[in-house]
C-alpha atoms as a PDB file:
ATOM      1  CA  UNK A   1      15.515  -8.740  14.993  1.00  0.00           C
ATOM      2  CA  UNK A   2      18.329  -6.220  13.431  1.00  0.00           C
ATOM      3  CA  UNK A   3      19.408  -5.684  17.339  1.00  0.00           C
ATOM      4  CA  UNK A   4      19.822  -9.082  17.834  1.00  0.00           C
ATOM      5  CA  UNK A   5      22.235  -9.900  15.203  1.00  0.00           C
ATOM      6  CA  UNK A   6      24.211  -6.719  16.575  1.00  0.00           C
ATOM      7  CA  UNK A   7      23.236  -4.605  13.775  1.00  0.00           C
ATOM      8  CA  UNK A   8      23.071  -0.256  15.559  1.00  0.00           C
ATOM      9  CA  UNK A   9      19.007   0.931  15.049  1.00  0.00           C
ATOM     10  CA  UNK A  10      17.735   4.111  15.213  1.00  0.00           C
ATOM     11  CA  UNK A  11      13.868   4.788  15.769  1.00  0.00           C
ATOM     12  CA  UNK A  12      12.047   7.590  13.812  1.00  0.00           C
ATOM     13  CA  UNK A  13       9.872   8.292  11.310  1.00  0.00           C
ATOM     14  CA  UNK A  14      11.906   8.748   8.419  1.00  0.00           C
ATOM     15  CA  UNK A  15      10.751  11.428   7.056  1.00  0.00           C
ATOM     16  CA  UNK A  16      11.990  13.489  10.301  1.00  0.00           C
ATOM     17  CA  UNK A  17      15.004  11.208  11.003  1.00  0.00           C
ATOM     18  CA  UNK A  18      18.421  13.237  11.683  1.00  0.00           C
ATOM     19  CA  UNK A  19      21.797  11.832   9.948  1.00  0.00           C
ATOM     20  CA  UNK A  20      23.571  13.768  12.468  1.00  0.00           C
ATOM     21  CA  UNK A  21      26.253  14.670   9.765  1.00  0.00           C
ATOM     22  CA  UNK A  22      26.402  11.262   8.749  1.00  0.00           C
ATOM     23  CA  UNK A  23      26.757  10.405   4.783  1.00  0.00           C
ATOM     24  CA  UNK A  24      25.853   7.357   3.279  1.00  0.00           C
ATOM     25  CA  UNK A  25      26.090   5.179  -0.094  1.00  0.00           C
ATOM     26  CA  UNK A  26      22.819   3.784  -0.054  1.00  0.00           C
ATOM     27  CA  UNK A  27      19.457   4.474   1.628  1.00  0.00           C
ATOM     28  CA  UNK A  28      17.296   1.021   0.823  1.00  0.00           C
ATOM     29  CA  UNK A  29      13.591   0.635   1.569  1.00  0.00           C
ATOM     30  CA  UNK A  30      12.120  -2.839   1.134  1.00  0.00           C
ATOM     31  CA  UNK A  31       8.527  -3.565   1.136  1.00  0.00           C
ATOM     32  CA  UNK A  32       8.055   0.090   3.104  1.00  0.00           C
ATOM     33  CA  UNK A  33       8.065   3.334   1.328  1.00  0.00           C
ATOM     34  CA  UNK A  34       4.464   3.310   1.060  1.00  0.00           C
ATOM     35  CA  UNK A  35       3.890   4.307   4.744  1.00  0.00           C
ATOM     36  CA  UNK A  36       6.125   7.396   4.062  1.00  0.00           C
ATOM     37  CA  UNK A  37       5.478  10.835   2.422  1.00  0.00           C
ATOM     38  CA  UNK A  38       7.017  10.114  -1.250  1.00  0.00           C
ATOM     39  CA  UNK A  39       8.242  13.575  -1.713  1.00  0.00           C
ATOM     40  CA  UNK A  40       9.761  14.200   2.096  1.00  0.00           C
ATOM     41  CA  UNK A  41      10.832  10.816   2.317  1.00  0.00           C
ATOM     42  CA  UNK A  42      12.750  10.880  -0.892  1.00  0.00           C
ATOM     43  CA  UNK A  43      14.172  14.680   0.456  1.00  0.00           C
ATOM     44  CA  UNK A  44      15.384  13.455   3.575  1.00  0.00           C
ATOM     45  CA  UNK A  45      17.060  10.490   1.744  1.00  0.00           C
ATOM     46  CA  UNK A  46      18.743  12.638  -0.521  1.00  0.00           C
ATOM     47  CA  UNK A  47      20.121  14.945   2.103  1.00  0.00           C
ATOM     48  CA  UNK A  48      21.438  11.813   3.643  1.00  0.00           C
ATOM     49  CA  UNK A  49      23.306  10.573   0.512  1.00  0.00           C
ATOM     50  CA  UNK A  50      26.432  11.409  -1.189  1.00  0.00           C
ATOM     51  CA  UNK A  51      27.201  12.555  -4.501  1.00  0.00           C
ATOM     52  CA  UNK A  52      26.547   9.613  -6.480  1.00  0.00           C
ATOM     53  CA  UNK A  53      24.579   7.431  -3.733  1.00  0.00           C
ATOM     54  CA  UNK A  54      21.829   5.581  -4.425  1.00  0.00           C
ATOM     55  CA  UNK A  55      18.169   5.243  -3.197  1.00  0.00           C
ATOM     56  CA  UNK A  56      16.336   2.119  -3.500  1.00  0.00           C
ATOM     57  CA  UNK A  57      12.592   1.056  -2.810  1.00  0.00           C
ATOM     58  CA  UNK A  58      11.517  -2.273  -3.253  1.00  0.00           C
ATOM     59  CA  UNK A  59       8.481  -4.356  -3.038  1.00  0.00           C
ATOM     60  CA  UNK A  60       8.096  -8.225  -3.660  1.00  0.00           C
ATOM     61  CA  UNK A  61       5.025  -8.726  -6.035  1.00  0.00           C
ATOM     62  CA  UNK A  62       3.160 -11.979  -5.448  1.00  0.00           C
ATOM     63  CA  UNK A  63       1.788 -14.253  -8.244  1.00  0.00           C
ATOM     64  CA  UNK A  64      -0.064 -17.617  -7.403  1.00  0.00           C
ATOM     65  CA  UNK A  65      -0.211 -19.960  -9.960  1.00  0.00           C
ATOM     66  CA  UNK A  66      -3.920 -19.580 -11.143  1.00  0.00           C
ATOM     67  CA  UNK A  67      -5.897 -22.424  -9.361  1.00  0.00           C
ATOM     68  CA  UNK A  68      -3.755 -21.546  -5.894  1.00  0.00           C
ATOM     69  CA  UNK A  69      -4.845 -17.889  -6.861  1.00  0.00           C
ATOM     70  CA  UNK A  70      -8.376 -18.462  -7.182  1.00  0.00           C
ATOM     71  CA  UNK A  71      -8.972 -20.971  -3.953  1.00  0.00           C
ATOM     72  CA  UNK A  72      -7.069 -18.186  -1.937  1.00  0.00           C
ATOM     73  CA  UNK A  73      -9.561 -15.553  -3.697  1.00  0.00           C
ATOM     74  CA  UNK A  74     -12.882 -17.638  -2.648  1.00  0.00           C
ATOM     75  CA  UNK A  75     -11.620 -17.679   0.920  1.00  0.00           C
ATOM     76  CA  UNK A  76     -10.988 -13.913   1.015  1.00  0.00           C
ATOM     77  CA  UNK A  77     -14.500 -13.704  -0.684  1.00  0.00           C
ATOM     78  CA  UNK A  78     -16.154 -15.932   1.803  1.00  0.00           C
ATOM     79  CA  UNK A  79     -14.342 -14.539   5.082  1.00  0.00           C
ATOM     80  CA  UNK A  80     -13.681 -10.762   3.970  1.00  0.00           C
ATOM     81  CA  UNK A  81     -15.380  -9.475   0.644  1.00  0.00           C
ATOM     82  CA  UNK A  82     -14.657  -5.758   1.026  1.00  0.00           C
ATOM     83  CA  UNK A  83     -10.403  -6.686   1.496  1.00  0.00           C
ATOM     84  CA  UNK A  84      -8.545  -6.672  -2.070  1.00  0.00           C
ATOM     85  CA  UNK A  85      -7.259  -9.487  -1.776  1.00  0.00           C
ATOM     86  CA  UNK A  86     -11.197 -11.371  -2.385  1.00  0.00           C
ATOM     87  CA  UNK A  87     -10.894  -9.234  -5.815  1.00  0.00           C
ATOM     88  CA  UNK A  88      -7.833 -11.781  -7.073  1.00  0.00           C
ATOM     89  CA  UNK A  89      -4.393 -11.444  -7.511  1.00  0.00           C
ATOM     90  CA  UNK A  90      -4.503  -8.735 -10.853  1.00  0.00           C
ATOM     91  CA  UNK A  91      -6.021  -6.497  -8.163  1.00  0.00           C
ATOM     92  CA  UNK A  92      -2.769  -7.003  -5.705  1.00  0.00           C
ATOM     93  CA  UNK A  93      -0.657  -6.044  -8.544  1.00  0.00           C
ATOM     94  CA  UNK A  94      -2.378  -3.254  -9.727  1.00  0.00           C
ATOM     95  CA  UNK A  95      -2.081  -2.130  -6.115  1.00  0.00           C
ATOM     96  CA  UNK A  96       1.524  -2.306  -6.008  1.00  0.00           C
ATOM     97  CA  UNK A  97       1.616  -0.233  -9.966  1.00  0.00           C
ATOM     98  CA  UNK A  98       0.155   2.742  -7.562  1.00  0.00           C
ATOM     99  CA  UNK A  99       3.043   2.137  -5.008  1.00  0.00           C
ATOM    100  CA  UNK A 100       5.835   2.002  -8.202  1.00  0.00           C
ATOM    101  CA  UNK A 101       4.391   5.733  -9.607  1.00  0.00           C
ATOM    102  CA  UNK A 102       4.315   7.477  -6.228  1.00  0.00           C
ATOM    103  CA  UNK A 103       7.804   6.673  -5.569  1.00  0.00           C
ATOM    104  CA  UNK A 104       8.833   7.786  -8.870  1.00  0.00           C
ATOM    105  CA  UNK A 105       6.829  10.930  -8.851  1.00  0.00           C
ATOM    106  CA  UNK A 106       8.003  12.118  -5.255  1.00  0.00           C
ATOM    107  CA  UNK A 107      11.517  11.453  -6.127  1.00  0.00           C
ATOM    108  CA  UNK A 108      11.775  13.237  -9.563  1.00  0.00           C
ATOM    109  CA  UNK A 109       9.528  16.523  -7.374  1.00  0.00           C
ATOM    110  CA  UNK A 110      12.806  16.251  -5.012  1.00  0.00           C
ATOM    111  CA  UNK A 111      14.582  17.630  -8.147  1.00  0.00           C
ATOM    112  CA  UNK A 112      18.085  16.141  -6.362  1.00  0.00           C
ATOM    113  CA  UNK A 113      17.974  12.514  -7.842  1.00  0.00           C
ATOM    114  CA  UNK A 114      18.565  11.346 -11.995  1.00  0.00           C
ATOM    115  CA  UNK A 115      15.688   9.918 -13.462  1.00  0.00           C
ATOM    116  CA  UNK A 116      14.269   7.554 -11.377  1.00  0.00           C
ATOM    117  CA  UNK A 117      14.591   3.559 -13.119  1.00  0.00           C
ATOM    118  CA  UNK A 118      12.596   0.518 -12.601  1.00  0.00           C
ATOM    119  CA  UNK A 119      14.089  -2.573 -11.910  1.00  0.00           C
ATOM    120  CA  UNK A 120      12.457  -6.099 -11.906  1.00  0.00           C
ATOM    121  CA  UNK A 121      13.598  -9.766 -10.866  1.00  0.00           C
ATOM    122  CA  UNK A 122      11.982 -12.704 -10.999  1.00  0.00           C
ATOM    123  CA  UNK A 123      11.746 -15.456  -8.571  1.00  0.00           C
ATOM    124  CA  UNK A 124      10.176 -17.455  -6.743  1.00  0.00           C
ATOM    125  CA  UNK A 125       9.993 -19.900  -3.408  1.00  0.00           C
ATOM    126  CA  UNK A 126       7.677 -23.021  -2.051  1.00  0.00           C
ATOM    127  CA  UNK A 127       5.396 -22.591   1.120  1.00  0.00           C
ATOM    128  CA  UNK A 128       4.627 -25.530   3.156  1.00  0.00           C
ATOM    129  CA  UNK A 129       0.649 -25.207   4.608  1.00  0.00           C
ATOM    130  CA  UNK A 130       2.357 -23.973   7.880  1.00  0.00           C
ATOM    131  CA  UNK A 131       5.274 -21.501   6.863  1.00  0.00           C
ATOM    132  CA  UNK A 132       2.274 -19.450   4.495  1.00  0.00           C
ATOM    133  CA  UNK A 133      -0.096 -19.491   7.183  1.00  0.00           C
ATOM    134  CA  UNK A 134       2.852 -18.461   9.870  1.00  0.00           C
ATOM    135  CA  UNK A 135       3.417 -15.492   7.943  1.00  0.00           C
ATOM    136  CA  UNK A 136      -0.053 -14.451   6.287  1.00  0.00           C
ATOM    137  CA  UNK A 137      -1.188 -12.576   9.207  1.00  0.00           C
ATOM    138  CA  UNK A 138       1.996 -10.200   8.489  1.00  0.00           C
ATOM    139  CA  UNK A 139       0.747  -8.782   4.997  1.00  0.00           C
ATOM    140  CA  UNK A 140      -0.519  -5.264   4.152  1.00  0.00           C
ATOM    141  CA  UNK A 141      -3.856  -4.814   6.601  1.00  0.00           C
ATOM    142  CA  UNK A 142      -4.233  -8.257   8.284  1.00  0.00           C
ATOM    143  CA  UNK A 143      -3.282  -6.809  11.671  1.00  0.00           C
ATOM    144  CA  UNK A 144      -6.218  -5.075  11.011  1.00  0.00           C
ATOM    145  CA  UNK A 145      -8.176  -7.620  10.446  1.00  0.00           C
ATOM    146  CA  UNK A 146     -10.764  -8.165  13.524  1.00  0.00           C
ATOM    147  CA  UNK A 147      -9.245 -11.632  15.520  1.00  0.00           C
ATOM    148  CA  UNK A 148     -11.822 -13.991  14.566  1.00  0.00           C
ATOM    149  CA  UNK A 149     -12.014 -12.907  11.212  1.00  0.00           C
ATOM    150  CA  UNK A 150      -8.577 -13.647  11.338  1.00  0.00           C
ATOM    151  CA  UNK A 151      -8.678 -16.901  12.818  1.00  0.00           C
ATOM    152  CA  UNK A 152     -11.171 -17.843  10.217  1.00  0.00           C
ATOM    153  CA  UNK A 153      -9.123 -16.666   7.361  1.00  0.00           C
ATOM    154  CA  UNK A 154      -5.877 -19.137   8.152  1.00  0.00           C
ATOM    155  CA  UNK A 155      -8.236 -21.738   8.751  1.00  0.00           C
ATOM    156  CA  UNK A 156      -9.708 -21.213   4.928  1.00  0.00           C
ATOM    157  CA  UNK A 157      -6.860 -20.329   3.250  1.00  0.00           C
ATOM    158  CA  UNK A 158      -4.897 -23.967   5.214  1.00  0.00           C
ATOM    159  CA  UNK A 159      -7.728 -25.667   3.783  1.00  0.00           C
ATOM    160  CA  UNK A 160      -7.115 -24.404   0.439  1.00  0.00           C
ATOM    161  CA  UNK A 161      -3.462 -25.264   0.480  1.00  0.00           C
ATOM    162  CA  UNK A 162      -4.452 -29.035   1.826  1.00  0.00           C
ATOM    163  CA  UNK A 163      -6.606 -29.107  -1.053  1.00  0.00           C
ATOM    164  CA  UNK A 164      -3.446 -28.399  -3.964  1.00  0.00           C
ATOM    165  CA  UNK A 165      -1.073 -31.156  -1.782  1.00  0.00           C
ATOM    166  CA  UNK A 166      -0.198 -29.380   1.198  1.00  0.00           C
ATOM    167  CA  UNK A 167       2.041 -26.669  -0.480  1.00  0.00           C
ATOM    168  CA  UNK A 168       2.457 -24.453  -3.315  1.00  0.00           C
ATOM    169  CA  UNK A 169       5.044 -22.599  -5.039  1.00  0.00           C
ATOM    170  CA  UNK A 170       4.959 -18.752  -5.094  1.00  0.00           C
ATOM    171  CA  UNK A 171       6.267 -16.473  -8.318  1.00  0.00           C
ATOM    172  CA  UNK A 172       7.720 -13.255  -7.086  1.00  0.00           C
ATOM    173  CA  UNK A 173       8.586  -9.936  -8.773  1.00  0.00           C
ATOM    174  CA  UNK A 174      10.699  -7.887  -6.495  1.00  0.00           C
ATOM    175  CA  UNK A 175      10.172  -4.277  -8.288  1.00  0.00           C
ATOM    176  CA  UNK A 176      12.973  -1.518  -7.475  1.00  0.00           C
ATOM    177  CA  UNK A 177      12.379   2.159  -8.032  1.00  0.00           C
ATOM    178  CA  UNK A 178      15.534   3.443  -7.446  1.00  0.00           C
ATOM    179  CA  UNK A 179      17.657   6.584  -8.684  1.00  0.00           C
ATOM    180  CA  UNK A 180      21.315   8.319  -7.862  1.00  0.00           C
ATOM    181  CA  UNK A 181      21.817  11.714  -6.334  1.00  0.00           C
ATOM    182  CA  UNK A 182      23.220  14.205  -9.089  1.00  0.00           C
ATOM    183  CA  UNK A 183      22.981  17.860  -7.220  1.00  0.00           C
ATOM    184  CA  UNK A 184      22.336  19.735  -3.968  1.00  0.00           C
ATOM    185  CA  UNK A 185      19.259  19.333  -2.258  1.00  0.00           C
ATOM    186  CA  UNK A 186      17.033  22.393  -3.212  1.00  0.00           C
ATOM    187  CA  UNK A 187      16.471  23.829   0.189  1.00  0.00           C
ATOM    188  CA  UNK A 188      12.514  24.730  -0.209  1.00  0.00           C
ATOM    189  CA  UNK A 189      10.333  22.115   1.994  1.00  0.00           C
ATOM    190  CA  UNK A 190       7.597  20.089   0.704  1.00  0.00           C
ATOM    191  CA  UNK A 191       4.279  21.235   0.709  1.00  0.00           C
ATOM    192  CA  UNK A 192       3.099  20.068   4.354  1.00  0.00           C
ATOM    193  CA  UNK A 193       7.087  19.901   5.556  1.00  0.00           C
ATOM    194  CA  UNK A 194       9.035  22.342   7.490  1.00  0.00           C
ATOM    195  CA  UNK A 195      12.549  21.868   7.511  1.00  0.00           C
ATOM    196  CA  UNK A 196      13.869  22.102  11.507  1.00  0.00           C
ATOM    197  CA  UNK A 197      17.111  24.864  11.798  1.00  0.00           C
ATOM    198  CA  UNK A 198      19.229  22.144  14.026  1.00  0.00           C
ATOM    199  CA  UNK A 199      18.993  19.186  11.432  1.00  0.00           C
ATOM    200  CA  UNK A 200      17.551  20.668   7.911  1.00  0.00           C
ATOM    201  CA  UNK A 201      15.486  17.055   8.141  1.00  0.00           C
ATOM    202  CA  UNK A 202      11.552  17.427   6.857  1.00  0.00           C
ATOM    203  CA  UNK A 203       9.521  17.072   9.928  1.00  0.00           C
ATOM    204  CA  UNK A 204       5.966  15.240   9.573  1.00  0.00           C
ATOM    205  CA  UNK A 205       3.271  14.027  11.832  1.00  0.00           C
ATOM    206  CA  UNK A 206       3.930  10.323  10.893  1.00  0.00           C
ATOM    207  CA  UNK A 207       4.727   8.028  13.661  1.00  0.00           C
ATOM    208  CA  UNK A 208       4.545   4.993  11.718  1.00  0.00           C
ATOM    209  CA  UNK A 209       8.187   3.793  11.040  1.00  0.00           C
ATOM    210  CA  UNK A 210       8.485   1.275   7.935  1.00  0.00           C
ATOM    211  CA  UNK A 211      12.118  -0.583   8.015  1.00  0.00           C
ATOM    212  CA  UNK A 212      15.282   0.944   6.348  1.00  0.00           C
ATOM    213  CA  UNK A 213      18.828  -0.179   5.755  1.00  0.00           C
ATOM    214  CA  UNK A 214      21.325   3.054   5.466  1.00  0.00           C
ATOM    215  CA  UNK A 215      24.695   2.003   4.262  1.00  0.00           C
ATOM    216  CA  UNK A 216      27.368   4.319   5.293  1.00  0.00           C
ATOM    217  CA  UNK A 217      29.771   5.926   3.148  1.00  0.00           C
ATOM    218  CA  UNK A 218      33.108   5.101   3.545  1.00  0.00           C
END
């Protein structure tokens, strides 16, 4: 999608990814950082930042309004008891809490950044039966899920939306952890992390690569 609106991408797993000399304002991870290494990943964002730049990981916390969050609930229930999501929606947010205090931890163990902050903000947006079920199969673990489980997941959970009118609206939090850079990189590695002599970039066995927006400094 970035390539086609002309925007330059670069594939790696962050936490190995070479800036090639490059330094930037920003490094900004949105809905991602919790498929990389919280203390490497927060090291090799660092080394790519100036003086003064900022990193920034976000996630978008969902809230149903309670009788949308309960019919979605019995469907996961009925289809997939063991998945989190059949547990209700203070479950889901709990799960992101975990997400928020990782990211935190591994950047203050970097020992380059101020203290890490937390910003929130609230809002919100209104699904039609066919743009939720368009992007369900997108959210944490439901490519996982096997096909026909899958199949008869959209088929509850379009049931349940018929059943409040056909649509709903969703209340979002997007949550930022997000700190500055305020001294050199200390040049020890990670525990697990070797740094490479070419690049000085922590290398990892991740493949998985989350999305990232880097925002050159100018």
């Amino acid at each position: 999608m970035a390539r086609r609106s002309g925007i330059e991408v670069e594939v790696a797993a962050f936490e190995c990814w070479d800036p090639a000399g490059r330094v930037f304002d920003a490094v900004v991870s949105g809905q991602a950082w919790h498929w990389v290494d919280p203390v490497a990943g927060a090291a090799s964002a660092a080394r790519a930042l100036r003086s003064g730049g900022r990193l920034a990981v976000f996630w978008n916390v969902f809230q149903p309004a309670p009788d949308v969050g309960e019919a979605f609930s019995a469907v996961y229930r009925h289809v997939l008891p063991d998945s989190i999501f059949s547990r209700g929606t203070d479950s889901v947010v709990q799960g992101y809490a975990t997400f928020f205090t990782k990211a935190a931890d591994g950047i203050r163990a970097v020992g380059a950044f101020s203290d890490p902050e937390q910003w929130r903000f609230h809002w919100e947006r209104s699904y039609s039966r066919d743009e939720w079920l368009y992007q369900l199969p997108t959210f944490g673990g439901h490519s996982q899920f096997p096909p026909a489980k899958l199949h008869e997941l959209l088929a509850g959970i379009g049931a349940a939306i018929d059943t409040v009118g056909g649509s709903f609206t969703m209340q979002y939090t997007a949550v930022v952890v997000t700190a500055v850079v305020v001294t050199a990189v200390r040049t020890e590695a990670p525990d697990g992390f070797s740094w490479p002599d070419s690049a000085g970039i922590a290398t990892s066995t991740r493949v998985q690569t989350p999305g990232f927006r880097l925002q050159q400094a100018r």
